[in-house]
N, C-alpha and C. Protein backbone atom coordinates (compact mmCIF):
# COMPACT_ATOMS: atom_id res chain seq x y z
N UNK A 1 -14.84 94.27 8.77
CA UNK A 1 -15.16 92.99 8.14
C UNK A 1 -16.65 92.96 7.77
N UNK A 2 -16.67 92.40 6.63
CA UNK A 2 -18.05 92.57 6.26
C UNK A 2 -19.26 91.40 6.92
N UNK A 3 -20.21 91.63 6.72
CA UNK A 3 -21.32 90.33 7.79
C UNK A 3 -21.11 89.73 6.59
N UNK A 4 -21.67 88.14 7.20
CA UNK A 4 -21.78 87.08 5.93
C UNK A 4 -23.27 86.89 5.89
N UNK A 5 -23.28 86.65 4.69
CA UNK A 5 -24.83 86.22 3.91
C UNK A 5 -25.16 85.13 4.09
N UNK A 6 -26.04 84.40 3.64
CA UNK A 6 -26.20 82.89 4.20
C UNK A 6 -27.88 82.36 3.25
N UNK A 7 -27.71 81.00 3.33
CA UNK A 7 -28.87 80.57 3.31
C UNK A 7 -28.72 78.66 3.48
N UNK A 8 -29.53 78.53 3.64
CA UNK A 8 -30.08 77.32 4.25
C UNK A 8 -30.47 76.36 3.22
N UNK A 9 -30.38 75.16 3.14
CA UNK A 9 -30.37 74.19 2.36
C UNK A 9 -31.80 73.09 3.26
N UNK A 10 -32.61 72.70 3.23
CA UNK A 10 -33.66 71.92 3.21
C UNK A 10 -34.09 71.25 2.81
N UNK A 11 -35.11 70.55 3.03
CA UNK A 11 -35.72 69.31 2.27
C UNK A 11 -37.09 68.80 3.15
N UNK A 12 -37.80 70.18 2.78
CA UNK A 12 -39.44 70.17 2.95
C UNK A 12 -40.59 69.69 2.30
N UNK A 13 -41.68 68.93 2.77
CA UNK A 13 -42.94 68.85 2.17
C UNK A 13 -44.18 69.57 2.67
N UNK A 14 -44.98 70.19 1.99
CA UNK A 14 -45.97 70.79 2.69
C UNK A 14 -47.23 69.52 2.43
N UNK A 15 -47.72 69.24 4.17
CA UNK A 15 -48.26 68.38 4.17
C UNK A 15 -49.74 68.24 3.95
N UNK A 16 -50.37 70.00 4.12
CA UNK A 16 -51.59 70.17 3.81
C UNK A 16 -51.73 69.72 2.61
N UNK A 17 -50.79 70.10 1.09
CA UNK A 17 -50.70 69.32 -0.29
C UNK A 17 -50.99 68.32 -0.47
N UNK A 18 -50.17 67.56 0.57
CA UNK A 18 -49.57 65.96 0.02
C UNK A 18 -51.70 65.41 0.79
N UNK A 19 -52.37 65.86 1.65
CA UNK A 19 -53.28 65.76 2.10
C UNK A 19 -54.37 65.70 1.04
N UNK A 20 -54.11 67.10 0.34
CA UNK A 20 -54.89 67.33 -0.53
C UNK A 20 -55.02 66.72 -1.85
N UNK A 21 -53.71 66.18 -2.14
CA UNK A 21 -53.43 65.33 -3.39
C UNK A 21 -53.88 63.92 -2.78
N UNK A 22 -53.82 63.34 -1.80
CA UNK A 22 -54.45 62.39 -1.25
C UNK A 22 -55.93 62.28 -1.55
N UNK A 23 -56.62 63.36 -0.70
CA UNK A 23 -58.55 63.34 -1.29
C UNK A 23 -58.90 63.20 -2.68
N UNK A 24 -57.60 63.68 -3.89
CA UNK A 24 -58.35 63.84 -4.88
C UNK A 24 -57.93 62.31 -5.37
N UNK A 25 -56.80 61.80 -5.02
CA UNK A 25 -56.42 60.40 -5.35
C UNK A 25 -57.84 59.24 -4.96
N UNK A 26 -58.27 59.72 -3.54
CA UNK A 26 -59.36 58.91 -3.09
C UNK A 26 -60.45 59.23 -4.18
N UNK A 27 -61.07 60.11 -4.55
CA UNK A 27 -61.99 60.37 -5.12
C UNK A 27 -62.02 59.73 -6.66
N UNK A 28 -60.68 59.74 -6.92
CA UNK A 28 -60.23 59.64 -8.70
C UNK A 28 -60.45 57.61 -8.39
N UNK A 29 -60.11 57.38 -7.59
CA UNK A 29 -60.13 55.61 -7.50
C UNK A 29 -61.26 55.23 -7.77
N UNK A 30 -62.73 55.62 -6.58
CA UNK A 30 -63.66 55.57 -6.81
C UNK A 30 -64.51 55.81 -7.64
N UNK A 31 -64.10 56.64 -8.58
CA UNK A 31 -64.94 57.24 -10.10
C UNK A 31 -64.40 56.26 -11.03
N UNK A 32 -62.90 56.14 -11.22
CA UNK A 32 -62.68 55.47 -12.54
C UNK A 32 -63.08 54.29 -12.74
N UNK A 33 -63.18 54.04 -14.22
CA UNK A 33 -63.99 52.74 -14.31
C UNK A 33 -63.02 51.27 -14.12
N UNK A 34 -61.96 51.66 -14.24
CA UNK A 34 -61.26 50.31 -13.82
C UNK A 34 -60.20 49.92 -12.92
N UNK A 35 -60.88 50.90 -11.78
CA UNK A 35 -60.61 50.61 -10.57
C UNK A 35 -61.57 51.13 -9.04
N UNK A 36 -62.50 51.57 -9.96
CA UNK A 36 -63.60 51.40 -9.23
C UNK A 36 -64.80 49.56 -9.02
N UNK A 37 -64.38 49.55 -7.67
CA UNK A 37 -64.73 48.62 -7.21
C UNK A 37 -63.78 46.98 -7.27
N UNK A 38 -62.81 47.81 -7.48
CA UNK A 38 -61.45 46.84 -8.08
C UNK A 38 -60.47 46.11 -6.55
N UNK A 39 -61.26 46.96 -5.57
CA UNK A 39 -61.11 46.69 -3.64
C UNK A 39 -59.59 47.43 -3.91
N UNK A 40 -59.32 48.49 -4.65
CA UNK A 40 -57.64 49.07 -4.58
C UNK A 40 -58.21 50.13 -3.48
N UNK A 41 -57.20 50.75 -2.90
CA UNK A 41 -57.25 51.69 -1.56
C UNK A 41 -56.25 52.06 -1.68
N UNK A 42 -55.98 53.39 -0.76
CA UNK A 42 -54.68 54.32 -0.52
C UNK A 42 -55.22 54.77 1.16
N UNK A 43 -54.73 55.00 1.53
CA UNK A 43 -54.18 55.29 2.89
C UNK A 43 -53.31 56.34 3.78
N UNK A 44 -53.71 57.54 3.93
CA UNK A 44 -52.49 58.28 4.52
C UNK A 44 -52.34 58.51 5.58
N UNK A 45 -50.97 58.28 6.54
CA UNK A 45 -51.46 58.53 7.90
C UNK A 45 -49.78 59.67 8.01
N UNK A 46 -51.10 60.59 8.30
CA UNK A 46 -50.20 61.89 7.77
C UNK A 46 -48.92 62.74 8.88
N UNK A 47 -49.93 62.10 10.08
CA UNK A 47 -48.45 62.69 11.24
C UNK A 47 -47.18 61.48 11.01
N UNK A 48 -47.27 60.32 10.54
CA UNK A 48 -45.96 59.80 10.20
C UNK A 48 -45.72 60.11 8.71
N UNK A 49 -46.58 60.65 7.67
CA UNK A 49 -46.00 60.92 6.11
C UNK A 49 -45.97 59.30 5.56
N UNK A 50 -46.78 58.84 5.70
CA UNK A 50 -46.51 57.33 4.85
C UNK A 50 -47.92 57.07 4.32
N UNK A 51 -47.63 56.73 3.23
CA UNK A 51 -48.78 56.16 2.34
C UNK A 51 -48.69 54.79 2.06
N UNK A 52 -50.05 54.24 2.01
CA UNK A 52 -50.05 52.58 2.25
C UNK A 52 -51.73 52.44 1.06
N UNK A 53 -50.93 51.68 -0.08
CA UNK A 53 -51.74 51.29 -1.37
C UNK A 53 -52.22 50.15 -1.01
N UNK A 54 -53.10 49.33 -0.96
CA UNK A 54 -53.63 48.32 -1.11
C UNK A 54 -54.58 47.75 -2.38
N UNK A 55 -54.13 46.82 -3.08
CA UNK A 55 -54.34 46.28 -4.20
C UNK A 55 -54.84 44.76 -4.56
N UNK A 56 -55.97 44.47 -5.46
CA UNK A 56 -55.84 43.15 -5.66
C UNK A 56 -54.28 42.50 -6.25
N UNK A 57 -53.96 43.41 -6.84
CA UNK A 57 -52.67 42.92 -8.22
C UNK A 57 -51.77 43.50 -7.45
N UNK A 58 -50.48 43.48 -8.35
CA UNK A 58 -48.87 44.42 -8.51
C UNK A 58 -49.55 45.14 -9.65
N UNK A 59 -50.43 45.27 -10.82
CA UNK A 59 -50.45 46.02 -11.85
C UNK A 59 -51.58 46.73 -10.82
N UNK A 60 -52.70 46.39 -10.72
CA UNK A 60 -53.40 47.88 -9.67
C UNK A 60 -53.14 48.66 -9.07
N UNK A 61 -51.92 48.30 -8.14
CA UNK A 61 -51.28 48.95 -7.16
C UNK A 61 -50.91 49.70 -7.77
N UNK A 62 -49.78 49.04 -9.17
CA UNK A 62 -48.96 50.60 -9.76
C UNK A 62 -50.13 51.38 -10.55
N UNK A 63 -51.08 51.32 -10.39
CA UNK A 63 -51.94 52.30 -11.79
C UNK A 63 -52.26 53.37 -10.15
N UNK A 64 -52.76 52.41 -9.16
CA UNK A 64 -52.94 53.79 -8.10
C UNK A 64 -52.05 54.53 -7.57
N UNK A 65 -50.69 53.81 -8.02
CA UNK A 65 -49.18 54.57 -7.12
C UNK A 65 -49.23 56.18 -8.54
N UNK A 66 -49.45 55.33 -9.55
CA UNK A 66 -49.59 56.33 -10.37
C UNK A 66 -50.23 57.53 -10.48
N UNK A 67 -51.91 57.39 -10.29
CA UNK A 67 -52.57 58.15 -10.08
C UNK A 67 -52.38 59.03 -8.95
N UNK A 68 -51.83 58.69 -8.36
CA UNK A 68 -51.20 59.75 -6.76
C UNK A 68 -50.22 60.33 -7.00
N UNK A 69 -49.40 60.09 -7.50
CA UNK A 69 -48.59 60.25 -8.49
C UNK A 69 -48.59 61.84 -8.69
N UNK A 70 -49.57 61.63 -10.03
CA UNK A 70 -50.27 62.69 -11.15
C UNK A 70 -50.64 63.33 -10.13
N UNK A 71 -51.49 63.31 -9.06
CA UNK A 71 -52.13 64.27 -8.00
C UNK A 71 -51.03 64.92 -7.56
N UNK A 72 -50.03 64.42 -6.90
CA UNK A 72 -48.65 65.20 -6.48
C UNK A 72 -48.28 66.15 -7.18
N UNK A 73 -47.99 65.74 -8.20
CA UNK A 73 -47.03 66.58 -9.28
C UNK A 73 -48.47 67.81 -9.26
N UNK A 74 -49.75 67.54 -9.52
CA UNK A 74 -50.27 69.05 -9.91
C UNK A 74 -50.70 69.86 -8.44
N UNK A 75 -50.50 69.07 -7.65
CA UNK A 75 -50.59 69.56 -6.53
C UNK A 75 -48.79 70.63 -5.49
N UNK A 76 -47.82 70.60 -7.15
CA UNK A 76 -46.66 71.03 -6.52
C UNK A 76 -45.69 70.23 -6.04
N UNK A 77 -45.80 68.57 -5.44
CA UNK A 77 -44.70 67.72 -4.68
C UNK A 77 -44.34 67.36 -5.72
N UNK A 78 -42.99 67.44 -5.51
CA UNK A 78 -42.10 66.84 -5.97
C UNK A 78 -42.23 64.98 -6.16
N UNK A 79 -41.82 64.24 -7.25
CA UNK A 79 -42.31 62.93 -6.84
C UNK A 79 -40.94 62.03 -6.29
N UNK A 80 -39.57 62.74 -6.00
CA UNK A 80 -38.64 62.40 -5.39
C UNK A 80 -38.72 62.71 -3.57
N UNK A 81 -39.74 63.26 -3.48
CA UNK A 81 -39.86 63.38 -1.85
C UNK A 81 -40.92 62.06 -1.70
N UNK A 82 -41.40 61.28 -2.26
CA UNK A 82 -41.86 59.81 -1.61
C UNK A 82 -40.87 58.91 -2.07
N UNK A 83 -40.72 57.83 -1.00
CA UNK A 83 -39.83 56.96 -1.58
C UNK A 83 -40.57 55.64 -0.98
N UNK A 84 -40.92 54.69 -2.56
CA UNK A 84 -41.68 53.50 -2.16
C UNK A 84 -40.96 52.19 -1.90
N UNK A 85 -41.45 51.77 -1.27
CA UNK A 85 -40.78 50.02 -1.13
C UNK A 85 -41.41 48.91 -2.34
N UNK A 86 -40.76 48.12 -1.94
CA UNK A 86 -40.82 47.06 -3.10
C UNK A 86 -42.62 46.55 -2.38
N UNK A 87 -43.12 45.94 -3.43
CA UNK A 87 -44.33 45.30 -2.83
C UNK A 87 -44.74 44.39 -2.48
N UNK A 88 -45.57 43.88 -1.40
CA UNK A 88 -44.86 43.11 -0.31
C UNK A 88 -47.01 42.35 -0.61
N UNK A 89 -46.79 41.17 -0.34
CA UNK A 89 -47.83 39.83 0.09
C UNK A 89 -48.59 40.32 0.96
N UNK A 90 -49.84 40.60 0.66
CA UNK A 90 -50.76 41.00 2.04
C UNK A 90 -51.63 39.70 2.08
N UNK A 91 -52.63 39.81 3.57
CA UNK A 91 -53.78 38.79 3.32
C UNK A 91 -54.49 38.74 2.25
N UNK A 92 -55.17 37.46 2.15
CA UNK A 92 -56.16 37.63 1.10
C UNK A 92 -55.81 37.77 -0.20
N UNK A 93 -54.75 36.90 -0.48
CA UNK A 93 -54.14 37.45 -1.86
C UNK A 93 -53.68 39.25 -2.32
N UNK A 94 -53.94 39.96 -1.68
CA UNK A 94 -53.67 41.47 -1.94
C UNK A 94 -52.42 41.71 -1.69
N UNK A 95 -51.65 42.85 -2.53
CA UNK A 95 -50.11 43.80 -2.44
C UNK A 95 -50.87 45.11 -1.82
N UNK A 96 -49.82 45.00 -0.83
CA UNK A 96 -49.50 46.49 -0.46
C UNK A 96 -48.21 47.15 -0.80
N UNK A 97 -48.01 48.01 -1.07
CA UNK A 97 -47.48 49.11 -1.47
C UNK A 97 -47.00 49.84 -0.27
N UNK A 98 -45.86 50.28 0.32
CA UNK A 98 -45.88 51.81 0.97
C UNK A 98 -45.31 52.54 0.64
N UNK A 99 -45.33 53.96 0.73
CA UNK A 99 -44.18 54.95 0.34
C UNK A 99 -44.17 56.13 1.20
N UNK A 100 -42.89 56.40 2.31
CA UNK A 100 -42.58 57.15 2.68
C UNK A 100 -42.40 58.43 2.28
N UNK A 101 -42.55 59.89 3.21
CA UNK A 101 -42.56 61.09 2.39
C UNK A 101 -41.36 61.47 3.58
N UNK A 102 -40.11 62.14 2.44
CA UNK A 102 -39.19 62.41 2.73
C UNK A 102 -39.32 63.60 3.60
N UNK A 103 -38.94 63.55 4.63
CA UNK A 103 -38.67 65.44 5.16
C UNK A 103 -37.36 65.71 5.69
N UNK A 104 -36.47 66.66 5.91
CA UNK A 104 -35.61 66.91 6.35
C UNK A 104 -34.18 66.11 5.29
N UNK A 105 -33.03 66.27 5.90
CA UNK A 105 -31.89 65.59 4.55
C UNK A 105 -31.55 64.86 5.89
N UNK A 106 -30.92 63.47 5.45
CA UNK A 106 -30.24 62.79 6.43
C UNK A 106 -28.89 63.20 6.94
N UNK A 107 -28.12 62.70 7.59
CA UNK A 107 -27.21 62.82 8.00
C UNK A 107 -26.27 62.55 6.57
N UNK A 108 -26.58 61.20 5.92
CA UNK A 108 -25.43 60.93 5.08
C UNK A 108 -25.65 61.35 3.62
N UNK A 109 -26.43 62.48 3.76
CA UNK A 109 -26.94 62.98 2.25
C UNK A 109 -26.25 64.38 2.47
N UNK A 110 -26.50 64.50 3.68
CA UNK A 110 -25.80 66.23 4.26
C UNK A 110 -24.41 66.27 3.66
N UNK A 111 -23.97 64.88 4.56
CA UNK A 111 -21.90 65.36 4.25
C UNK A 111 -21.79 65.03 2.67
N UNK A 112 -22.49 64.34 1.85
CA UNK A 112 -22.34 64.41 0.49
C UNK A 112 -22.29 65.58 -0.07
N UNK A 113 -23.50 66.52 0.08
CA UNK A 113 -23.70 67.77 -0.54
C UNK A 113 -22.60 68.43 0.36
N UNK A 114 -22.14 68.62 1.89
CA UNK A 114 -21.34 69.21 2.11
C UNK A 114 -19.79 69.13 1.20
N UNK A 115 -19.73 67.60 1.03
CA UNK A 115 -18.36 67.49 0.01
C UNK A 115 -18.69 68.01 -1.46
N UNK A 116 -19.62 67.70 -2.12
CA UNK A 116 -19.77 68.21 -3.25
C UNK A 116 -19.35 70.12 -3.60
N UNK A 117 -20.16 70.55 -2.26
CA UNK A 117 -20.00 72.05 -2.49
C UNK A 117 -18.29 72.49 -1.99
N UNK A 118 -17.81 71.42 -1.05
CA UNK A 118 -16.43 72.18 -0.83
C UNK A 118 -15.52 71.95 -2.03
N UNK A 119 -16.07 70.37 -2.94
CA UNK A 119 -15.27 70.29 -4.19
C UNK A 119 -15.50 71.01 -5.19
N UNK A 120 -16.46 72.70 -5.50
CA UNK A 120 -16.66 73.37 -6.13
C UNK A 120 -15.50 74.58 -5.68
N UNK A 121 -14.77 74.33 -4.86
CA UNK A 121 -13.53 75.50 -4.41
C UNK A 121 -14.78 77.00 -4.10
N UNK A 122 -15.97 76.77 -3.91
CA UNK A 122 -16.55 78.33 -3.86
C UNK A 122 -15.74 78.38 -2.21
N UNK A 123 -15.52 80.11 -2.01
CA UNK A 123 -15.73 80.27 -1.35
C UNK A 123 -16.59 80.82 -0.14
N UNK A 124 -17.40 79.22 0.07
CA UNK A 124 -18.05 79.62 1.48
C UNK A 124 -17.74 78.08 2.75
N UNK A 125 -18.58 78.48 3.55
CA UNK A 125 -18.59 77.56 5.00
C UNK A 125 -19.88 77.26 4.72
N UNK A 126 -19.81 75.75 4.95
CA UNK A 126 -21.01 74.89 5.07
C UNK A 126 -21.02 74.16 6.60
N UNK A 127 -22.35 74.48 7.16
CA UNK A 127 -22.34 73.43 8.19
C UNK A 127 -23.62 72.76 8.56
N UNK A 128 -23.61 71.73 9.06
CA UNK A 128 -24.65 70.55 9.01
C UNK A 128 -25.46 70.84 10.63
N UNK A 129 -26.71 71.01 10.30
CA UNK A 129 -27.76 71.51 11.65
C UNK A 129 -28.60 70.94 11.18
N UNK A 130 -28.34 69.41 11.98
CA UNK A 130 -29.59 68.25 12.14
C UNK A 130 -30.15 68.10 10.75
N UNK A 131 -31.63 68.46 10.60
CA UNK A 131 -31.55 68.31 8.95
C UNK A 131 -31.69 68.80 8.02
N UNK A 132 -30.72 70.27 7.88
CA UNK A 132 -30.38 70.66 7.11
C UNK A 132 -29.00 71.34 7.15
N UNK A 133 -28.78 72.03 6.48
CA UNK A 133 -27.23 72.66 5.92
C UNK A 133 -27.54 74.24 6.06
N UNK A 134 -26.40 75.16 6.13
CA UNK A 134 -26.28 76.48 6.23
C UNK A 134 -25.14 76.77 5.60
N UNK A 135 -25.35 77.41 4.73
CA UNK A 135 -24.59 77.96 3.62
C UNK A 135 -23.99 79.33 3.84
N UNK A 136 -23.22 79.88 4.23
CA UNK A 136 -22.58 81.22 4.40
C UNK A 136 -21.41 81.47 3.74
N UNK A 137 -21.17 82.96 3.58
CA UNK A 137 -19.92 83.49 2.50
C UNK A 137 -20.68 84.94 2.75
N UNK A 138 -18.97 85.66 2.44
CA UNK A 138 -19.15 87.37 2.47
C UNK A 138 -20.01 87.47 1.31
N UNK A 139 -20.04 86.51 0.03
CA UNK A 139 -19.35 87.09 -1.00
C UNK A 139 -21.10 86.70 -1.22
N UNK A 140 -22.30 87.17 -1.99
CA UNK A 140 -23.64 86.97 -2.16
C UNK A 140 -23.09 85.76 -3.81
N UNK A 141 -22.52 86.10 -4.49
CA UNK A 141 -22.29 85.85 -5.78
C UNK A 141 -21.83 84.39 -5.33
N UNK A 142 -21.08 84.12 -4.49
CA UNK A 142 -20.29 82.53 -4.25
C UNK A 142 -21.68 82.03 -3.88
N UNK A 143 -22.73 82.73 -2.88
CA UNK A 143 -23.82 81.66 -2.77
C UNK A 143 -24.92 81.32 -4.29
N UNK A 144 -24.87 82.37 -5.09
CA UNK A 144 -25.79 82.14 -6.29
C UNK A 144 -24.96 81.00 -6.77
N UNK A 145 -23.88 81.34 -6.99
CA UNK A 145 -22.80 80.05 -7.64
C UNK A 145 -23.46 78.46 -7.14
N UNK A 146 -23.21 78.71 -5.73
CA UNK A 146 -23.74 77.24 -4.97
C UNK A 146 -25.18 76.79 -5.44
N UNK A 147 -26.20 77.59 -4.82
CA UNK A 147 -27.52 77.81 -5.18
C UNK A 147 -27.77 76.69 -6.87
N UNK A 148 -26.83 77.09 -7.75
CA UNK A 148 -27.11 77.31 -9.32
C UNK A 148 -26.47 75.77 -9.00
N UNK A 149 -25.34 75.41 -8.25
CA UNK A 149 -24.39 73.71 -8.73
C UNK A 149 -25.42 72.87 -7.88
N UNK A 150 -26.17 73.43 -6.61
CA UNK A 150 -27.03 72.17 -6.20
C UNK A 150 -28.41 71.97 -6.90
N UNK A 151 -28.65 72.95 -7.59
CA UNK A 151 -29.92 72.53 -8.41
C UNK A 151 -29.86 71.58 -9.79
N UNK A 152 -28.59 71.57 -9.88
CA UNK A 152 -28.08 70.58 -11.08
C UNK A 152 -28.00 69.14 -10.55
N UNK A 153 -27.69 69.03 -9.10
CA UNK A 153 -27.40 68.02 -8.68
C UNK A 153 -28.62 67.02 -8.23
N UNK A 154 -28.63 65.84 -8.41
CA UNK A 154 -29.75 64.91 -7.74
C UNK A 154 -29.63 64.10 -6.55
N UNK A 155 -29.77 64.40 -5.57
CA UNK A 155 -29.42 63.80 -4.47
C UNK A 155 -30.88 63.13 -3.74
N UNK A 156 -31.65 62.68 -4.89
CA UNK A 156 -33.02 62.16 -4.31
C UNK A 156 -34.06 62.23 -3.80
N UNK A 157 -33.99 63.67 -3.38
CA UNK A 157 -34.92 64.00 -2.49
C UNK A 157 -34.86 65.68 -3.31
N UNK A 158 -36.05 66.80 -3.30
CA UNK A 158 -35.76 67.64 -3.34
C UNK A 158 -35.37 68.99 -2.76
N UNK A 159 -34.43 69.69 -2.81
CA UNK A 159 -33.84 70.36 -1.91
C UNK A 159 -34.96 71.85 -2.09
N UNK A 160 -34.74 72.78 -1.05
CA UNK A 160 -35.16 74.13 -1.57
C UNK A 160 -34.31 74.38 -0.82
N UNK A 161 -33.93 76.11 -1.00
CA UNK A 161 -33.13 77.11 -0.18
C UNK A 161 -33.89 78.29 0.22
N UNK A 162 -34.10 78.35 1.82
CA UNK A 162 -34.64 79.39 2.69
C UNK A 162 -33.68 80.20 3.20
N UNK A 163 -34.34 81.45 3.80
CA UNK A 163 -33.32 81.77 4.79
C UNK A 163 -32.39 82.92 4.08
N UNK A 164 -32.37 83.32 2.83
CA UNK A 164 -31.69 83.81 2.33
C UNK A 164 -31.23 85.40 2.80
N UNK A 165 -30.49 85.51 3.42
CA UNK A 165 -29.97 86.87 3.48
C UNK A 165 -28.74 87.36 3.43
């Protein structure tokens, strides 16, 4: 019998990035001219992954959700691994903003992609390990198959595949 191949399904952020797209977000606030000195702020408190905007307006907030934004994306993150809340009444007349940074797949995102891939008839075995998935099959070609139908798919968050052997 032949060994089975495998790879792993995830849903990582590298946080030194999201750090680094942070400093340049801080720096870009303070230079520009119309939102420098505008009292807008960003915030990262990085062992929980949450970012916290603080704004005079709802339109400030989104020009800095934006600008962090733009830092992400050239910094590599994905902008489906933060997920923001609606914006919420602070003191002092000010909105805050937060937005969580996704890591790991949940429980109820797992058995989705697990049903999705068993409704592709490939043949392999999928199984769910906390937060992520493991993908196995004899066959290397049934996992490119998989590989190729979950990258089509949007399940909100972005996936990568490790582990491959």
């Amino acid at each position: 019998m032949a060994k089975d191949s495998s790879f792993d399904v995830v849903s990582q952020v590298d946080m030194q990035e999201v750090d680094n797209a942070y400093q340049q977000c801080v720096r870009e606030i303070a230079q520009r001219y119309d939102l420098k000195g505008s009292g807008a702020s960003v915030d990262l408190a990085k062992g929980e992954g949450v970012f916290t905007v603080s704004a005079p307006a709802d339109f400030v907030a989104r020009q800095v959700v934006d600008v962090l934004g733009s830092k992400l994306i050239k910094r590599g993150i994905d902008l489906s691994a933060v997920r923001w809340d609606a914006p919420q009444a602070a003191s002092g007349g000010t909105v805050r903003v937060v937005g969580r940074i996704v890591q790991g797949i949940d429980q109820l995102t797992a058995k989705r992609i697990n049903k999705d891939v068993k409704d592709t008839k490939a043949k392999v075995k999928v199984t769910i390990e906390a937060d992520k998935l493991r993908v196995s099959s004899p066959s290397k070609d049934a996992l490119q198959q998989v590989i190729a139908f979950l990258r089509e798919q949007d399940y909100g968050q972005p996936l990568q595949f490790t582990n491959y052997r």
